[in-house]
C-alpha atoms as a PDB file:
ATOM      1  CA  UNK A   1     -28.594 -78.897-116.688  1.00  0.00           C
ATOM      2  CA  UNK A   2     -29.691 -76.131-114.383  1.00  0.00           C
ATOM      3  CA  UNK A   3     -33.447 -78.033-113.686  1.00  0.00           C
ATOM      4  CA  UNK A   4     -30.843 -81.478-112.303  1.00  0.00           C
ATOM      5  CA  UNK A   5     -29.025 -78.937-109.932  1.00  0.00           C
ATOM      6  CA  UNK A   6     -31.749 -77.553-108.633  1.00  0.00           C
ATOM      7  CA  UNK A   7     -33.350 -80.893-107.894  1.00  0.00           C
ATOM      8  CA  UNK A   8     -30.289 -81.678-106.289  1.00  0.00           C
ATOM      9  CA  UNK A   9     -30.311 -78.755-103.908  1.00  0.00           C
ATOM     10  CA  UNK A  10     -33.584 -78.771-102.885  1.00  0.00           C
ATOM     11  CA  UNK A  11     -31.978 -81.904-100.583  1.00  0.00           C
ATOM     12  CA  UNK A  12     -29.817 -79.718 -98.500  1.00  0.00           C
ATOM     13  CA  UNK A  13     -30.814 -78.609 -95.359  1.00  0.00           C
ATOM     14  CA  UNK A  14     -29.531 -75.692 -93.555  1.00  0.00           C
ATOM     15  CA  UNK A  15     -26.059 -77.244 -91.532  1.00  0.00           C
ATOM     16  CA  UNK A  16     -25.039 -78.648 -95.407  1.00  0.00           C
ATOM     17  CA  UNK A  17     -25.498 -74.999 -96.455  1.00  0.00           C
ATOM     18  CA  UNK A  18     -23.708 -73.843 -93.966  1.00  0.00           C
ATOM     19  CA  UNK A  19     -20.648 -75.914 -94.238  1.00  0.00           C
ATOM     20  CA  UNK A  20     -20.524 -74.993 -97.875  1.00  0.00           C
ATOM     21  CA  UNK A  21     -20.284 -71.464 -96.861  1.00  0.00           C
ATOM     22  CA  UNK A  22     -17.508 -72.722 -94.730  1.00  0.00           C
ATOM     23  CA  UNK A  23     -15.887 -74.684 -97.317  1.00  0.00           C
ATOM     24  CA  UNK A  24     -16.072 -71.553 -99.636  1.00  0.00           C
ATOM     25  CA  UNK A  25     -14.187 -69.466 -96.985  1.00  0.00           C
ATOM     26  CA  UNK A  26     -11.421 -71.755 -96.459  1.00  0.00           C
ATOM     27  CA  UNK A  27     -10.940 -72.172 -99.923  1.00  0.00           C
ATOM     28  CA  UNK A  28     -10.384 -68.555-100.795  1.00  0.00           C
ATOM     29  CA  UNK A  29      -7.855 -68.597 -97.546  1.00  0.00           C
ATOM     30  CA  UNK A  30      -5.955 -71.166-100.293  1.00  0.00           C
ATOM     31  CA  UNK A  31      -6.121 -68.877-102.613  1.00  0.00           C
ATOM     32  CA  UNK A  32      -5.075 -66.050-101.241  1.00  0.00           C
ATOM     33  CA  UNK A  33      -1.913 -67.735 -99.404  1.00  0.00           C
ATOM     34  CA  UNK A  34      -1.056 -68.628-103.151  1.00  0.00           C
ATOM     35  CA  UNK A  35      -1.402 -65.410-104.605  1.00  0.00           C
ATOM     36  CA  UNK A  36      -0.759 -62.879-101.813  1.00  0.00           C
ATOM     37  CA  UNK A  37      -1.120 -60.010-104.338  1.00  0.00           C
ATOM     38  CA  UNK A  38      -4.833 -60.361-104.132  1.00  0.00           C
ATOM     39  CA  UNK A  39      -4.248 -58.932-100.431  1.00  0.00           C
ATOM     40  CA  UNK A  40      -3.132 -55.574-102.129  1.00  0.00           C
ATOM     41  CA  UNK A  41      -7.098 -55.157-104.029  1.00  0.00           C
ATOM     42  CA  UNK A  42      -8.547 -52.260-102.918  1.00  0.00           C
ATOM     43  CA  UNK A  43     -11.740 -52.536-100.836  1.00  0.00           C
ATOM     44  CA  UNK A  44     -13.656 -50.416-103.021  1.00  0.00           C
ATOM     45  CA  UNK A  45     -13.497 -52.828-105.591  1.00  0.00           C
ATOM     46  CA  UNK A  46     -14.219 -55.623-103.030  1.00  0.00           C
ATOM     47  CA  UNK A  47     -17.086 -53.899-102.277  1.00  0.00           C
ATOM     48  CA  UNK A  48     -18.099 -53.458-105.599  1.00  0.00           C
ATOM     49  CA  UNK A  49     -17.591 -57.048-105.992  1.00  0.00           C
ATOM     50  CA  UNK A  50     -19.301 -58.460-103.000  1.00  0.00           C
ATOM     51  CA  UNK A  51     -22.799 -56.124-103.903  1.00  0.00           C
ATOM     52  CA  UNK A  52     -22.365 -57.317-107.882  1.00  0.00           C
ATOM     53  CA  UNK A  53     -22.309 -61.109-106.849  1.00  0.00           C
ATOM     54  CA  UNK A  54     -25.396 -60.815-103.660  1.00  0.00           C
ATOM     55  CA  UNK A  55     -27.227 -58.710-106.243  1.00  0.00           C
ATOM     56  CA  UNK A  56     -29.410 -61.239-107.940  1.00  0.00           C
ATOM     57  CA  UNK A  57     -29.748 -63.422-104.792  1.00  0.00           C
ATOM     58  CA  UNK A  58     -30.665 -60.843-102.124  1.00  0.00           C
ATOM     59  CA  UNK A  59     -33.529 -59.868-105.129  1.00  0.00           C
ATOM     60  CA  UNK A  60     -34.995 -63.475-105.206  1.00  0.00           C
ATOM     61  CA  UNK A  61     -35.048 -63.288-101.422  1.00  0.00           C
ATOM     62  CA  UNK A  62     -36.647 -60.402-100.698  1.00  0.00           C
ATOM     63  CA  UNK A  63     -39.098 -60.827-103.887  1.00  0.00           C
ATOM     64  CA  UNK A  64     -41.537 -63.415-102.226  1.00  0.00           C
END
């Protein structure tokens, strides 16, 4: 399953990328004007959550 996606992405380029990023931003604005308690997280657990989920990625970046 994993080896088809990765086929598949090796076609994006850097502006499809990019508007996926986009798309993903938008998308949480959704989600958060549905469930405006998430507004009331603290940011140390943001934080915690934003360095557990770049974690792996940032790695394989700065690996090769």
């Amino acid at each position: 399953m994993f080896d088809e996606i990765n086929k598949r992405v090796k076609n994006l380029d850097a502006l499809d990328i990019g508007l996926i990023k986009w798309s993903v931003l938008f998308f949480a604005l959704i989600v958060i004007k549905v469930f405006p308690q998430l507004l009331h997280v603290r940011y140390l657990i943001l934080i915690i959550i934003v360095i557990a989920l770049a974690a792996r990625p940032a790695y394989r970046f700065w690996k090769q």
